[in-house]
C-alpha atoms as a PDB file:
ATOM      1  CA  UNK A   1      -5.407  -3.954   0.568  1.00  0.00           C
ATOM      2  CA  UNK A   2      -2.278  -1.797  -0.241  1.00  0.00           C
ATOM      3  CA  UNK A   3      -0.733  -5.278  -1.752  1.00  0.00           C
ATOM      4  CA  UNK A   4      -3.199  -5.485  -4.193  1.00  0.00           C
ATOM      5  CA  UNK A   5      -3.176  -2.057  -5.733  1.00  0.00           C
ATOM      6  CA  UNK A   6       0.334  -2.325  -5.848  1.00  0.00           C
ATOM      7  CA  UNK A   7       0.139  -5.573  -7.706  1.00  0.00           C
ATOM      8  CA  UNK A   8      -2.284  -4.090 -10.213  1.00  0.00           C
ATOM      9  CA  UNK A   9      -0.490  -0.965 -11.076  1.00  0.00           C
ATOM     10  CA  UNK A  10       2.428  -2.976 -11.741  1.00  0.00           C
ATOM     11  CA  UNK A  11       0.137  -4.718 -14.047  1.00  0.00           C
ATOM     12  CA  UNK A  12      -1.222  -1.558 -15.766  1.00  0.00           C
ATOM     13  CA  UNK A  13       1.960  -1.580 -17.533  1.00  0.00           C
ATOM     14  CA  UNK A  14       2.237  -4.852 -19.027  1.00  0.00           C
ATOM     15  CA  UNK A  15      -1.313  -4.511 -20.910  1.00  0.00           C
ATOM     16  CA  UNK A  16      -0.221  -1.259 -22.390  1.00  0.00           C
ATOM     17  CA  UNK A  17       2.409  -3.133 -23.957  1.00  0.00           C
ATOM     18  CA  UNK A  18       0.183  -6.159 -24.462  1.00  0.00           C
ATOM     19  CA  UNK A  19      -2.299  -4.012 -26.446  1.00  0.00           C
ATOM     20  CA  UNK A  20       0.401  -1.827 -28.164  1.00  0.00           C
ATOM     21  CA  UNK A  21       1.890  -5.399 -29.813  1.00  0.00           C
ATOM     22  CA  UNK A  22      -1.703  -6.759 -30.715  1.00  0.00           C
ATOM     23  CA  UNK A  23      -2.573  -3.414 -32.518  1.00  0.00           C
ATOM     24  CA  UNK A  24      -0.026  -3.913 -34.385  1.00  0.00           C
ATOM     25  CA  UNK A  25      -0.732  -5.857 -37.287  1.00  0.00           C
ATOM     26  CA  UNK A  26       1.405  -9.061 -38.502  1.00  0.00           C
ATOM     27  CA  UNK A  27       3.354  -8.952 -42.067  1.00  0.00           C
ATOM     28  CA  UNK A  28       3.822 -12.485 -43.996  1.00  0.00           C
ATOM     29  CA  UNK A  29       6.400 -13.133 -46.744  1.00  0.00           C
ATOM     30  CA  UNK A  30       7.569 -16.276 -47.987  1.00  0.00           C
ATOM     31  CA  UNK A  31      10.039 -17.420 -50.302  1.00  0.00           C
ATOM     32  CA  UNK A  32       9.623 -19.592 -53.651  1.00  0.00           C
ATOM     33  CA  UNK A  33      12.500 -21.830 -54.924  1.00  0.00           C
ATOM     34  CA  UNK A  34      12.718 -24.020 -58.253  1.00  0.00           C
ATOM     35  CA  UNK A  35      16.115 -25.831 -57.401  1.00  0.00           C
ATOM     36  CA  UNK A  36      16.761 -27.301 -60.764  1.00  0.00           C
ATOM     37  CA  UNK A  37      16.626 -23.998 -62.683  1.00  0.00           C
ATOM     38  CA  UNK A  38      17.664 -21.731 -59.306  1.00  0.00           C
ATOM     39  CA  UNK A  39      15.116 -19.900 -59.704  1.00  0.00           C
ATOM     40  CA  UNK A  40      13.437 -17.953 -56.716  1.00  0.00           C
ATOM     41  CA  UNK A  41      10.758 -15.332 -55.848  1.00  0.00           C
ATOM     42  CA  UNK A  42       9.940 -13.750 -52.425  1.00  0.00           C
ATOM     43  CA  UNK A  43       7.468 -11.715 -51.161  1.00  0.00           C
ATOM     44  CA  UNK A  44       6.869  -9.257 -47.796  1.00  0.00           C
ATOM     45  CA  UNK A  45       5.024  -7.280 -45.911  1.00  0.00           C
ATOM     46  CA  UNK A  46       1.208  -8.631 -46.716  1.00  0.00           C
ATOM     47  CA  UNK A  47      -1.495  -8.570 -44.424  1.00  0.00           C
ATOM     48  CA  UNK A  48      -2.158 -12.374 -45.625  1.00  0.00           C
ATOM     49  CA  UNK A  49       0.147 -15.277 -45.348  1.00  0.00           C
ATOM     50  CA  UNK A  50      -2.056 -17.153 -48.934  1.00  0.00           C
ATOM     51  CA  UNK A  51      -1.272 -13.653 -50.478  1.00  0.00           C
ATOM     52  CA  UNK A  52       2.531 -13.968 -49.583  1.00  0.00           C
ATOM     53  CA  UNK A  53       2.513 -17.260 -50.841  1.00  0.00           C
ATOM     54  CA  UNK A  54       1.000 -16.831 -54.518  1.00  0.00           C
ATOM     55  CA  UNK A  55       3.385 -13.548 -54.815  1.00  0.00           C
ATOM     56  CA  UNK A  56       6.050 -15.672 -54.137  1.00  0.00           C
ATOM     57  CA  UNK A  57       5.015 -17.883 -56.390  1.00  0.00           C
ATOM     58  CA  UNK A  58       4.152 -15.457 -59.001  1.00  0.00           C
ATOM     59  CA  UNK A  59       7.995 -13.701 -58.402  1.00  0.00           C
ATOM     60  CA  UNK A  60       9.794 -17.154 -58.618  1.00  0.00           C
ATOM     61  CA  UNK A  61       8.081 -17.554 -62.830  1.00  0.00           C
ATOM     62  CA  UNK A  62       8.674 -21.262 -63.198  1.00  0.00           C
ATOM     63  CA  UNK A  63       5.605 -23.168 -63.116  1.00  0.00           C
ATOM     64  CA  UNK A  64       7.763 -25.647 -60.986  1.00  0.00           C
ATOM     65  CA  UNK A  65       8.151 -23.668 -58.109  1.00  0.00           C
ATOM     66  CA  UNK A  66       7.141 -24.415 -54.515  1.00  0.00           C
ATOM     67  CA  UNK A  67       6.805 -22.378 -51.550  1.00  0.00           C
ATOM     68  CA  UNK A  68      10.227 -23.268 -49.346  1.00  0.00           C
ATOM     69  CA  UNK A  69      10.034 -20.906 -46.521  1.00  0.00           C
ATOM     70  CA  UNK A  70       6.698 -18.681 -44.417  1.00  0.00           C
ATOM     71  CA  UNK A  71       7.707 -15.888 -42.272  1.00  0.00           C
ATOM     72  CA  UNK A  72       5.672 -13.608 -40.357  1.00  0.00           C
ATOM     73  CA  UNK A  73       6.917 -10.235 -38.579  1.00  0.00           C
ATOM     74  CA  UNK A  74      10.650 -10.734 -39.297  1.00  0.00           C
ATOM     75  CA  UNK A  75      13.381 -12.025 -41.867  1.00  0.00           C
ATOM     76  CA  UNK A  76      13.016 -14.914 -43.892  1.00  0.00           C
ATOM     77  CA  UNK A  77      16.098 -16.537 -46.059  1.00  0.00           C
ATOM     78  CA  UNK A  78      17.360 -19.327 -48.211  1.00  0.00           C
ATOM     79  CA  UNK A  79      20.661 -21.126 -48.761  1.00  0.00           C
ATOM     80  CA  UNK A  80      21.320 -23.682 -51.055  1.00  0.00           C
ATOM     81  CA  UNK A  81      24.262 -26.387 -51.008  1.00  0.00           C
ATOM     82  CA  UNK A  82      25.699 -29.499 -53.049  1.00  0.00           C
ATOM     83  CA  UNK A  83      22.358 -31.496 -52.266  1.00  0.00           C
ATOM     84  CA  UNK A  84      19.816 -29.204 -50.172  1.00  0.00           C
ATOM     85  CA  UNK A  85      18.782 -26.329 -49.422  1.00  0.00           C
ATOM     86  CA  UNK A  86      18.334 -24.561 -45.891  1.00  0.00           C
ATOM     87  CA  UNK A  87      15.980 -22.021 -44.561  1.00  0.00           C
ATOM     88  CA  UNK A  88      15.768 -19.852 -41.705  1.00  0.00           C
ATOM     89  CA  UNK A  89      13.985 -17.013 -40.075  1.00  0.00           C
ATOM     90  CA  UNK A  90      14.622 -13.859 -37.647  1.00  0.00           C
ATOM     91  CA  UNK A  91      14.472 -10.468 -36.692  1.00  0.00           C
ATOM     92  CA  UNK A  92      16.815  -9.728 -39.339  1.00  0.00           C
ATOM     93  CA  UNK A  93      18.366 -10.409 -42.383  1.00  0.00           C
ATOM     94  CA  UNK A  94      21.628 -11.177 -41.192  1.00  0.00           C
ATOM     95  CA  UNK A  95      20.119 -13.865 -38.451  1.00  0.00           C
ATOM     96  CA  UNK A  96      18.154 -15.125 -41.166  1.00  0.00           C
ATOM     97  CA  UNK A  97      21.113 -15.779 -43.134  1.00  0.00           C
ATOM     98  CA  UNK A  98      22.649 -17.385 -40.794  1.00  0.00           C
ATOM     99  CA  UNK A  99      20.263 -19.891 -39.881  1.00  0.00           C
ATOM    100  CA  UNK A 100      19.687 -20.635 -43.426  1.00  0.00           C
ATOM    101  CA  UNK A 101      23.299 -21.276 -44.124  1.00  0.00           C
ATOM    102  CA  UNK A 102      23.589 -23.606 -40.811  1.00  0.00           C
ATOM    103  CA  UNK A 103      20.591 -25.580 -41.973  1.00  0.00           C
ATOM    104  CA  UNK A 104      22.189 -25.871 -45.065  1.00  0.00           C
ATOM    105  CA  UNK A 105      25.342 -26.759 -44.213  1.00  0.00           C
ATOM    106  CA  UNK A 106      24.077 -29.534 -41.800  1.00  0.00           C
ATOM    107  CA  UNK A 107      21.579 -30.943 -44.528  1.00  0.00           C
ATOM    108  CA  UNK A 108      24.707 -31.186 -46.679  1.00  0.00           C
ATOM    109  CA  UNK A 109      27.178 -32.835 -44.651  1.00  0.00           C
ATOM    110  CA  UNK A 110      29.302 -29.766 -43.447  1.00  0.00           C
ATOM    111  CA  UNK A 111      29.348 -28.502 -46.938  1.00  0.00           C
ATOM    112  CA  UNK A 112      29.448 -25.664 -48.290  1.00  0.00           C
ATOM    113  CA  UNK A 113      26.155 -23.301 -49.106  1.00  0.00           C
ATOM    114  CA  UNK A 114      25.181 -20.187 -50.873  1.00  0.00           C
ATOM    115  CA  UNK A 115      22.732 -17.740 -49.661  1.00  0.00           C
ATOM    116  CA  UNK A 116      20.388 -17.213 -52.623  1.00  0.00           C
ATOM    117  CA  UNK A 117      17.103 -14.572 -51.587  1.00  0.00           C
ATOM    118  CA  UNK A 118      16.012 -13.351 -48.277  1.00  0.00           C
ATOM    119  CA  UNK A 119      12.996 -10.653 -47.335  1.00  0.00           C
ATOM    120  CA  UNK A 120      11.870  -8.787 -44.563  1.00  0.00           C
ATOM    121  CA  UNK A 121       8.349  -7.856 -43.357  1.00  0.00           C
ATOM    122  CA  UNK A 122       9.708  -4.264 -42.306  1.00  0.00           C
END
């Protein structure tokens, strides 16, 4: 008997935490590119990922645009290279960055990449 109240009070703690992280609610952003005119638009922090997507949109102002990158509770960012771009994600900006500009660099052969926008849901 004393095994299982142990068992479930050391479980008492991980739904705490289990409710504490599904109160909380998730952020979307996402990032808009027009590579031809380098144009680009992001958005953050909305309770909808659609919404995200037509600010994005709406921030980027070339009819051409398209939605390059979705993000939810973190960093989103884009880099762009020689022939392609590269996105990435994570719990920062500067991890976001990076992943972009690795994706990049391996979509262009090694090359060299820019970053170019990057948001945050926080």
């Amino acid at each position: 008997m004393r095994f299982w109240a142990v068992l479930l009070l050391g479980l008492v703690p991980l739904a705490a935490d289990a409710a504490k992280r599904s109160a909380t609610p998730n952020r979307f952003g996402a990032i808009a590119y027009h590579r031809a005119t380098q144009t680009w638009g992001v958005s953050h922090d909305f309770a909808r990922a659609r919404d995200a997507y037509v600010e994005a949109l709406k921030q980027c102002g070339d009819a051409k645009c398209e939605v390059v990158h979705k993000f939810k509770n973190g960093c989103g960012a884009l880099a762009d290279g020689k022939k392609a771009i590269g996105v990435g994600s994570g719990a920062t900006r500067a991890e976001a960055e990076t992943r972009a500009l690795r994706r990049c660099s391996g979509q262009n052969g090694g090359g060299e990449c820019t970053a170019i926008a990057w948001a945050c849901t926080r």
